[in-house]
PDB file of N, CA and C in Angstrom:
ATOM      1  N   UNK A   1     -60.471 -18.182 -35.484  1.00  0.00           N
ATOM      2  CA  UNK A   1     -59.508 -17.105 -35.436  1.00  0.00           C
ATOM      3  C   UNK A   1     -58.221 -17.499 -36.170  1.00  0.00           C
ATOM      4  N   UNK A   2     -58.053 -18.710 -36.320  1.00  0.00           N
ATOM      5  CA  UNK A   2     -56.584 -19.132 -36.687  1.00  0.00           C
ATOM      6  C   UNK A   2     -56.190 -19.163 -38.464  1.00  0.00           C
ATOM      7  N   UNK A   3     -57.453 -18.918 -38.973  1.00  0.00           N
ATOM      8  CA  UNK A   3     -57.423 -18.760 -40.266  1.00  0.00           C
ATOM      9  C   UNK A   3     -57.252 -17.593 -40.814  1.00  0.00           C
ATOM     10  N   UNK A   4     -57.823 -16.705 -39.882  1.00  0.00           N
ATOM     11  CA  UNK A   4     -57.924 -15.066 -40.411  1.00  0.00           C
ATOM     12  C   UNK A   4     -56.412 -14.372 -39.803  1.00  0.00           C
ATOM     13  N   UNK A   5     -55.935 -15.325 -38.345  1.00  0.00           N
ATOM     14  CA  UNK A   5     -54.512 -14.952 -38.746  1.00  0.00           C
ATOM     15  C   UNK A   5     -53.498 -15.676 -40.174  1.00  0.00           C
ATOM     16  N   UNK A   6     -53.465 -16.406 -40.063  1.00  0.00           N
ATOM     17  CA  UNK A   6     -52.837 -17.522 -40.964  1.00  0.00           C
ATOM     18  C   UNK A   6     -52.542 -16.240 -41.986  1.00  0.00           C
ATOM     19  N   UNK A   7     -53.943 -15.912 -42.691  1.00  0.00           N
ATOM     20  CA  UNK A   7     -54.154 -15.240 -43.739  1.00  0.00           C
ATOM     21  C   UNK A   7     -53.568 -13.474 -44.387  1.00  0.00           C
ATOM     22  N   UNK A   8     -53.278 -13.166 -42.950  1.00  0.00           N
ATOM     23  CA  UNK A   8     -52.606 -11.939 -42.601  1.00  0.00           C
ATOM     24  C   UNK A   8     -50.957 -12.210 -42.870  1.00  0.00           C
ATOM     25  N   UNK A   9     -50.587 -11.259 -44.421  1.00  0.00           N
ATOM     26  CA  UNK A   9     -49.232 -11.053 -44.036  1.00  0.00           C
ATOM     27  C   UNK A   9     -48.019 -10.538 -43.248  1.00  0.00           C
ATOM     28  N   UNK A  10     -47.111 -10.866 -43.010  1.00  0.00           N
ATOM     29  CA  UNK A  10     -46.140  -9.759 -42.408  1.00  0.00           C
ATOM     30  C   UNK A  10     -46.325  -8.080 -42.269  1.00  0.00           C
ATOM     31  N   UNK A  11     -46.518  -7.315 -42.051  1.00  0.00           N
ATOM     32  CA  UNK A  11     -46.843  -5.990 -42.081  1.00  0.00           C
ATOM     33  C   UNK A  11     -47.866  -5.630 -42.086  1.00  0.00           C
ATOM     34  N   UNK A  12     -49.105  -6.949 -42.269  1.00  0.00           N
ATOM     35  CA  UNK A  12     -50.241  -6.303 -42.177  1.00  0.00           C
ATOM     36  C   UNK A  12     -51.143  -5.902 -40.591  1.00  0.00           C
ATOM     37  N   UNK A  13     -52.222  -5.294 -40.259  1.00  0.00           N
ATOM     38  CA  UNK A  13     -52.453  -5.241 -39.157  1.00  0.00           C
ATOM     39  C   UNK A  13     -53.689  -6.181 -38.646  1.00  0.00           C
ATOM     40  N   UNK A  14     -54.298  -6.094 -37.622  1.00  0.00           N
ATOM     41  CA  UNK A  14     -55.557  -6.649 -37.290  1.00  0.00           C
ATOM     42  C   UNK A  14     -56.156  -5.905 -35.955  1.00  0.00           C
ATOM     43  N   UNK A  15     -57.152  -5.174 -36.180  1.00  0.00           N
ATOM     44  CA  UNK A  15     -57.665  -4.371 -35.423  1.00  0.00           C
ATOM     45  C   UNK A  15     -58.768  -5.621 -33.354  1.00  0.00           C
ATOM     46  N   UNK A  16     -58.456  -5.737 -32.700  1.00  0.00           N
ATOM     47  CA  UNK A  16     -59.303  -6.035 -32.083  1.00  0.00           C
ATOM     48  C   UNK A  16     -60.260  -5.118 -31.292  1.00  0.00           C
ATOM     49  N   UNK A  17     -61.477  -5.213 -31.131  1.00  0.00           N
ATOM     50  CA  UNK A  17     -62.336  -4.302 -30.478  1.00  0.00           C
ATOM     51  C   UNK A  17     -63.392  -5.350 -29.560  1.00  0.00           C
ATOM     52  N   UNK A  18     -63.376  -4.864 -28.399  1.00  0.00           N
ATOM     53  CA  UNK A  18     -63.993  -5.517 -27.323  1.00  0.00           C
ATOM     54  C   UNK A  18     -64.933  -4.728 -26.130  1.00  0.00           C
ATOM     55  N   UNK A  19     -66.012  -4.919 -25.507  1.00  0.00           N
ATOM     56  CA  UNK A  19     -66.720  -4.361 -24.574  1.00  0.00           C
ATOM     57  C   UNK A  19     -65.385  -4.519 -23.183  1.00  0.00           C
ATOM     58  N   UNK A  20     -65.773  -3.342 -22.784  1.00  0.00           N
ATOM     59  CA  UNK A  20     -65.225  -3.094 -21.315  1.00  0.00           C
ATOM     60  C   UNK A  20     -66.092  -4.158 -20.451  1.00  0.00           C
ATOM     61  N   UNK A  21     -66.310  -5.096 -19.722  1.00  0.00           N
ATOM     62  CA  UNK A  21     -66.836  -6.353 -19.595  1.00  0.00           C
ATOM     63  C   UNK A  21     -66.326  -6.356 -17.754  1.00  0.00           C
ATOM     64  N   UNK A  22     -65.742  -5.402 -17.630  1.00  0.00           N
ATOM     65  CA  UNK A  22     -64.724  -5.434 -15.924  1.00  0.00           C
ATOM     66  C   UNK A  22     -66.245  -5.030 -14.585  1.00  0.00           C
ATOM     67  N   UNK A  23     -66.805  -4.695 -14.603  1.00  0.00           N
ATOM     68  CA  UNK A  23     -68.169  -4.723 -14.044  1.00  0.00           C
ATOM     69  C   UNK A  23     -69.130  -5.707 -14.270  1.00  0.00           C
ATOM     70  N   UNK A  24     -68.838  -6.759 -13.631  1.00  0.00           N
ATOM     71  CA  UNK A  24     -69.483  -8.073 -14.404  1.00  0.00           C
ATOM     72  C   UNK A  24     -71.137  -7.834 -13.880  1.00  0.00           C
ATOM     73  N   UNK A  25     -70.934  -7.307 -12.584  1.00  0.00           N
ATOM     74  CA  UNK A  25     -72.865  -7.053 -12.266  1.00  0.00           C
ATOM     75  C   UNK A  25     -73.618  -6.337 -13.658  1.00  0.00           C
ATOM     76  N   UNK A  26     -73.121  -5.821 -14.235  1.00  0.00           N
ATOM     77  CA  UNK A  26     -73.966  -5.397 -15.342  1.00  0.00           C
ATOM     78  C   UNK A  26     -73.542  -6.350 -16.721  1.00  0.00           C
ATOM     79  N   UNK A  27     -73.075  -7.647 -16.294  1.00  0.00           N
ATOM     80  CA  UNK A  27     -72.973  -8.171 -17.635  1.00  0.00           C
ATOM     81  C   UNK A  27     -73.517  -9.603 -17.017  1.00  0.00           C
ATOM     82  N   UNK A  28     -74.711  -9.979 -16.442  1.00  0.00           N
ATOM     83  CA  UNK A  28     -75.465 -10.923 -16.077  1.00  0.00           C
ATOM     84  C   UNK A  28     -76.661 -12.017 -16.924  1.00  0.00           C
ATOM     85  N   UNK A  29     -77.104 -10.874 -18.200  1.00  0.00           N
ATOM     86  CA  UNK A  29     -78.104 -11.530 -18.517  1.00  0.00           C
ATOM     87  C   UNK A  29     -77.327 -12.314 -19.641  1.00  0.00           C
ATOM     88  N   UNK A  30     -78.086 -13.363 -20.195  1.00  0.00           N
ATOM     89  CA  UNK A  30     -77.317 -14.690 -20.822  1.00  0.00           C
ATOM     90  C   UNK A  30     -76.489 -14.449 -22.209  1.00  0.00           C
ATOM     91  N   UNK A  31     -76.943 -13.378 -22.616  1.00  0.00           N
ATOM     92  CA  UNK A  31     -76.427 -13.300 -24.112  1.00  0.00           C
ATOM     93  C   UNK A  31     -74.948 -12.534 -23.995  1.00  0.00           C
ATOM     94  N   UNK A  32     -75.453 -11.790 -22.510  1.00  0.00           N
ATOM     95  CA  UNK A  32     -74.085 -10.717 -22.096  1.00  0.00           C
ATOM     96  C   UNK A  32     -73.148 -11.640 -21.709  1.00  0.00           C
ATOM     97  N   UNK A  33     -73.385 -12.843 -20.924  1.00  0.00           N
ATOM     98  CA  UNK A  33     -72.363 -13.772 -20.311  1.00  0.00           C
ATOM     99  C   UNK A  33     -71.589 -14.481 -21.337  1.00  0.00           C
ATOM    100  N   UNK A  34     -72.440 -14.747 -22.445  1.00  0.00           N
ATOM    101  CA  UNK A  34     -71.492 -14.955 -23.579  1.00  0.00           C
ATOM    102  C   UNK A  34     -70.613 -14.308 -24.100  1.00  0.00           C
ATOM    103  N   UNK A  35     -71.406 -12.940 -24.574  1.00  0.00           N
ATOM    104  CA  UNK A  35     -70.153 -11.987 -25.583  1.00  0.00           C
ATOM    105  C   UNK A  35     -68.830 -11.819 -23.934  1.00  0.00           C
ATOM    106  N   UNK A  36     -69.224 -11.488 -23.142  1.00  0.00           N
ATOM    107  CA  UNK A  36     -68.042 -11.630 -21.591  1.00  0.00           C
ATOM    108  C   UNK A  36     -67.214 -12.866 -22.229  1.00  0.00           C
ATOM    109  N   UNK A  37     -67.584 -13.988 -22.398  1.00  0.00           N
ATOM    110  CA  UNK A  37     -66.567 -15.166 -22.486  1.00  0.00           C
ATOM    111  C   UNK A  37     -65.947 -15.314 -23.558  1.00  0.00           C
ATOM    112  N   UNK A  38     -66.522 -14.721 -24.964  1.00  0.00           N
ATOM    113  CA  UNK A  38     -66.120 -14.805 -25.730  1.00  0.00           C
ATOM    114  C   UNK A  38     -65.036 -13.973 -25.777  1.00  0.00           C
ATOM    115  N   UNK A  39     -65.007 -13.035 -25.510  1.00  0.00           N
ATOM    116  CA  UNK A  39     -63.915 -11.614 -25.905  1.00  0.00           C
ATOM    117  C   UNK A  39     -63.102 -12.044 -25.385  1.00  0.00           C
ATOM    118  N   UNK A  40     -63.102 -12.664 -23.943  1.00  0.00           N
ATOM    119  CA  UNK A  40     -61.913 -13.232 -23.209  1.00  0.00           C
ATOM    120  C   UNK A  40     -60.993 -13.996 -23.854  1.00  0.00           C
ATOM    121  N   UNK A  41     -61.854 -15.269 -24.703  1.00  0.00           N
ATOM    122  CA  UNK A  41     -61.576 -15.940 -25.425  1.00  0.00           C
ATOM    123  C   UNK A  41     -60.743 -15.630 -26.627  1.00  0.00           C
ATOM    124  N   UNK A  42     -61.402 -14.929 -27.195  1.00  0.00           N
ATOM    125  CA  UNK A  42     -60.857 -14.586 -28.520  1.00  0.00           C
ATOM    126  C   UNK A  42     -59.485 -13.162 -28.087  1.00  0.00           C
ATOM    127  N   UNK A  43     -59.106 -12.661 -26.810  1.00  0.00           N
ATOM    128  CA  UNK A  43     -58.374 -11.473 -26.609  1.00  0.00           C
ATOM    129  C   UNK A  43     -57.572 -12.679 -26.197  1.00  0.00           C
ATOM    130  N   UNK A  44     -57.357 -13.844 -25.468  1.00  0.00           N
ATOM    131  CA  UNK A  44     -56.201 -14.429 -24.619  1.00  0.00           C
ATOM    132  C   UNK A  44     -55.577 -15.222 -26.091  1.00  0.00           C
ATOM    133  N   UNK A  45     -56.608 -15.856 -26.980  1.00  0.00           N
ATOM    134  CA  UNK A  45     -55.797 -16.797 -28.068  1.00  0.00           C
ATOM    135  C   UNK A  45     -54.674 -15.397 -28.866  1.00  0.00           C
ATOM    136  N   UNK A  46     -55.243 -14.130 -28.899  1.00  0.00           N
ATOM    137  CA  UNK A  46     -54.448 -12.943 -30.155  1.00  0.00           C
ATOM    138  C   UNK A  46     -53.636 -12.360 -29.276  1.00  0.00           C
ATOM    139  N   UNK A  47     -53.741 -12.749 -27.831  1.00  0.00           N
ATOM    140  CA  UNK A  47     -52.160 -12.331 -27.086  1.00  0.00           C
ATOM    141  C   UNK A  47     -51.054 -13.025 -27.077  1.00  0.00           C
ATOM    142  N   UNK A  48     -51.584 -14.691 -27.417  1.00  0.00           N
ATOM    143  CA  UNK A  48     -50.268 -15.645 -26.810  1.00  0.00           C
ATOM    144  C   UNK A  48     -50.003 -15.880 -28.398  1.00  0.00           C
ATOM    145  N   UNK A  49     -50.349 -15.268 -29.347  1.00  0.00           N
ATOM    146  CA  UNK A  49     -50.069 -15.873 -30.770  1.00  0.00           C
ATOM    147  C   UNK A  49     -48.484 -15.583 -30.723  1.00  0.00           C
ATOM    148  N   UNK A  50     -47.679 -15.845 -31.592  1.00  0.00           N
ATOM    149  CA  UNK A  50     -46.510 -15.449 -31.348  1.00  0.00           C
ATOM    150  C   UNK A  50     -46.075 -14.527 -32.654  1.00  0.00           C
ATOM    151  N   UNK A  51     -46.905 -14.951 -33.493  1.00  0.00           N
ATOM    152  CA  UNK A  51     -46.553 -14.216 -34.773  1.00  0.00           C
ATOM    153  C   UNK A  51     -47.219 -12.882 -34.740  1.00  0.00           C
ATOM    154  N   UNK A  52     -47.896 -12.079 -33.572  1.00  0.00           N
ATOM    155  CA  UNK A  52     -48.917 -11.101 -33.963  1.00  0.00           C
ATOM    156  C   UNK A  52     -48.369 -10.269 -32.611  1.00  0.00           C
ATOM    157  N   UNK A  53     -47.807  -8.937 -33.159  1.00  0.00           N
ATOM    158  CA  UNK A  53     -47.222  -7.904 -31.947  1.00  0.00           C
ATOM    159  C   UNK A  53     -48.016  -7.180 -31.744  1.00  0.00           C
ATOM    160  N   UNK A  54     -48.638  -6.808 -30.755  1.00  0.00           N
ATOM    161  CA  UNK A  54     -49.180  -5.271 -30.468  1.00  0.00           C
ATOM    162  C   UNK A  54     -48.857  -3.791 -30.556  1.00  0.00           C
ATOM    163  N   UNK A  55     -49.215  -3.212 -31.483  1.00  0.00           N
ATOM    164  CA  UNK A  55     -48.358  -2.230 -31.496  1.00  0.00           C
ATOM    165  C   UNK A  55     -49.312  -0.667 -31.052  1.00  0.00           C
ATOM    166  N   UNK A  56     -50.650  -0.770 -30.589  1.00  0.00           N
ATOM    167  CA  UNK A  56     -51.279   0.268 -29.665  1.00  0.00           C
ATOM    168  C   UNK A  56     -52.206  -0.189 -29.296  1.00  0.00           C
ATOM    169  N   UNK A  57     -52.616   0.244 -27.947  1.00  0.00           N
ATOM    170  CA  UNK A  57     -53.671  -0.273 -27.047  1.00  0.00           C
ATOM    171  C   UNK A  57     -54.766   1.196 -27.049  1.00  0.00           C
ATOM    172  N   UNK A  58     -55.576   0.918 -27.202  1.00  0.00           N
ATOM    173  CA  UNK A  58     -56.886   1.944 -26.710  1.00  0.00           C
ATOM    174  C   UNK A  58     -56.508   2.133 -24.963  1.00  0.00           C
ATOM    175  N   UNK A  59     -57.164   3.527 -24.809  1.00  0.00           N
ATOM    176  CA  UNK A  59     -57.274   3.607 -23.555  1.00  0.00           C
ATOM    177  C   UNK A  59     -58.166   2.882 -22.740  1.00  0.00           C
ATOM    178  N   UNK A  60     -58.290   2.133 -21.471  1.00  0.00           N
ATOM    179  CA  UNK A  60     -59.248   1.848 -20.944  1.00  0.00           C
ATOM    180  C   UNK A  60     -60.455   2.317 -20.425  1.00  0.00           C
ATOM    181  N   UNK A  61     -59.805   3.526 -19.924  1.00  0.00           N
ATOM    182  CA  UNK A  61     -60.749   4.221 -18.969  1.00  0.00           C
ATOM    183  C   UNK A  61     -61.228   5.645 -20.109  1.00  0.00           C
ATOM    184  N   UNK A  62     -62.252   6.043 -20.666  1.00  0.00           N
ATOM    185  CA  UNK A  62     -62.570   7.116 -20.880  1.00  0.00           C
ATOM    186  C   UNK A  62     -63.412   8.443 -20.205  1.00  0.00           C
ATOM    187  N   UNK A  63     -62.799   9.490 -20.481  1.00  0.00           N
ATOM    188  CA  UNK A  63     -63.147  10.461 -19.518  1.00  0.00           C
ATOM    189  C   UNK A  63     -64.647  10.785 -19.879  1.00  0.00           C
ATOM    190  N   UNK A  64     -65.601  10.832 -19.064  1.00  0.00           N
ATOM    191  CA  UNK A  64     -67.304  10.948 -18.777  1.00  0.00           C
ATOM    192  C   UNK A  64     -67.825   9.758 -19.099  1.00  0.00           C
ATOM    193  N   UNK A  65     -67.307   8.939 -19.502  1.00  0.00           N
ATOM    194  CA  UNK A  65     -67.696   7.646 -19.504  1.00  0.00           C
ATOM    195  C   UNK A  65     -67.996   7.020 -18.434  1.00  0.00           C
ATOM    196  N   UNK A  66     -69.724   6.761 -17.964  1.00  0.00           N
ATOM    197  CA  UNK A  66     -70.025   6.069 -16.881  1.00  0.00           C
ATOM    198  C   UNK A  66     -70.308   4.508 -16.779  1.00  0.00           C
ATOM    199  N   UNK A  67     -70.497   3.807 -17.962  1.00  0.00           N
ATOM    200  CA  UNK A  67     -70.705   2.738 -17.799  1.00  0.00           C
ATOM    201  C   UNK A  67     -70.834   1.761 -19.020  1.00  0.00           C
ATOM    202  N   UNK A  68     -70.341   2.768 -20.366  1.00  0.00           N
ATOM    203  CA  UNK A  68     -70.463   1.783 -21.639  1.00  0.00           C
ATOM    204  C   UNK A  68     -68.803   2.550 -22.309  1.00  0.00           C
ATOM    205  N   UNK A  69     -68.562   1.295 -22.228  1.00  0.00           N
ATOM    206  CA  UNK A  69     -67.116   1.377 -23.370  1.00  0.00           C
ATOM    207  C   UNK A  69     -66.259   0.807 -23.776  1.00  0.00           C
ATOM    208  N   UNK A  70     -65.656   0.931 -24.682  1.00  0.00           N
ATOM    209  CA  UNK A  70     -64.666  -0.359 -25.774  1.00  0.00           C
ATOM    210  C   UNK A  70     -63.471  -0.315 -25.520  1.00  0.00           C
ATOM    211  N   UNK A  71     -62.372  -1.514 -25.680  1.00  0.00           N
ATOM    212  CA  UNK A  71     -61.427  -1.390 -25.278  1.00  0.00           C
ATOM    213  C   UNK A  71     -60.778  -1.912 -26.671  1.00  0.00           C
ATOM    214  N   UNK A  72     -59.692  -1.359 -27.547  1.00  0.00           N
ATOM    215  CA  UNK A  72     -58.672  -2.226 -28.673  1.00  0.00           C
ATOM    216  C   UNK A  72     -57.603  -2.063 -28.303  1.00  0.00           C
ATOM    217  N   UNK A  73     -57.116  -3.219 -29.146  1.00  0.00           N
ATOM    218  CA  UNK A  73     -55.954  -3.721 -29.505  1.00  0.00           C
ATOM    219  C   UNK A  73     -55.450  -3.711 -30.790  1.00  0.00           C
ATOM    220  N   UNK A  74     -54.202  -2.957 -31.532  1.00  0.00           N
ATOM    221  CA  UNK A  74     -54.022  -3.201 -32.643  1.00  0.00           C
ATOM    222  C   UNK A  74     -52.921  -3.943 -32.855  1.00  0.00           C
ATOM    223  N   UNK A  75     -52.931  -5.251 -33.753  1.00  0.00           N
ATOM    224  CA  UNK A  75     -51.383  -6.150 -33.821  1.00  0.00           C
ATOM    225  C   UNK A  75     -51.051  -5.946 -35.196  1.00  0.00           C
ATOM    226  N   UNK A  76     -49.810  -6.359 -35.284  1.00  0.00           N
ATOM    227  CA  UNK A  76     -49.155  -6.348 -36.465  1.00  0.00           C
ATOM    228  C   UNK A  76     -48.816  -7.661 -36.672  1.00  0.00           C
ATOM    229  N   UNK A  77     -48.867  -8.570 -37.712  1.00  0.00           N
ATOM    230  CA  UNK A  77     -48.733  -9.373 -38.319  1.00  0.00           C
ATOM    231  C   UNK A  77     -46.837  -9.903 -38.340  1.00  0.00           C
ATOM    232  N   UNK A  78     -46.172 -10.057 -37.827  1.00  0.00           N
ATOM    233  CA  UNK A  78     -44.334 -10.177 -37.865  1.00  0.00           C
ATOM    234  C   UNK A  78     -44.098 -11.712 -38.720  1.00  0.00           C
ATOM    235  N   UNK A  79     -44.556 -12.631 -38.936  1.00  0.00           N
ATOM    236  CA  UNK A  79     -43.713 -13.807 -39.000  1.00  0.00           C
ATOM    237  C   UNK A  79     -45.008 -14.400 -40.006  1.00  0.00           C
TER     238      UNK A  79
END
C-alpha cells in the first residue's frame, strides 16, 4: 500500500472499496476470513496515514439491502 500512496500527488484521490464484513457468522469460510482481515488491514493502515484526508464516506447501511454490501472511502492525497 505504501507505494501506491507514495505515488499519489497532492490533489489527487484514492478510491477505497470494501465488503460490509460486520456479520462475521456469514464471513466463516477460509477465503472469507481472509478478505475480513485484509480490508481491516488495508482500511486501518489508509486511516492513520497522515498525508491522505477523507473527503466522503459511502453509506453503510443500504436501503433493501439484506445481507451483501460495500462500504467506501474516498481520500485525497494533502502532503
Amino acid at each position: 500500500m505504501a507505494p501506491i500512496i507514495a505515488s499519489l500527488k497532492p490533489g489527487q484521490q484514492l478510491l477505497y472499496v470494501r465488503p460490509l464484513t460486520e456479520g462475521a457468522h456469514n464471513w466463516e469460510a477460509s477465503w472469507t476470513q481472509l478478505v475480513r482481515r485484509r480490508a481491516a488491514q488495508w482500511g486501518a493502515l489508509l486511516a492513520a496515514d497522515p498525508t491522505l484526508k477523507p473527503v466522503f464516506v459511502a453509506p453503510h447501511n443500504y436501503r433493501g439491502a439484506c445481507c451483501v454490501a460495500d462500504s467506501a472511502v474516498l481520500y485525497q492525497k494533502v502532503a
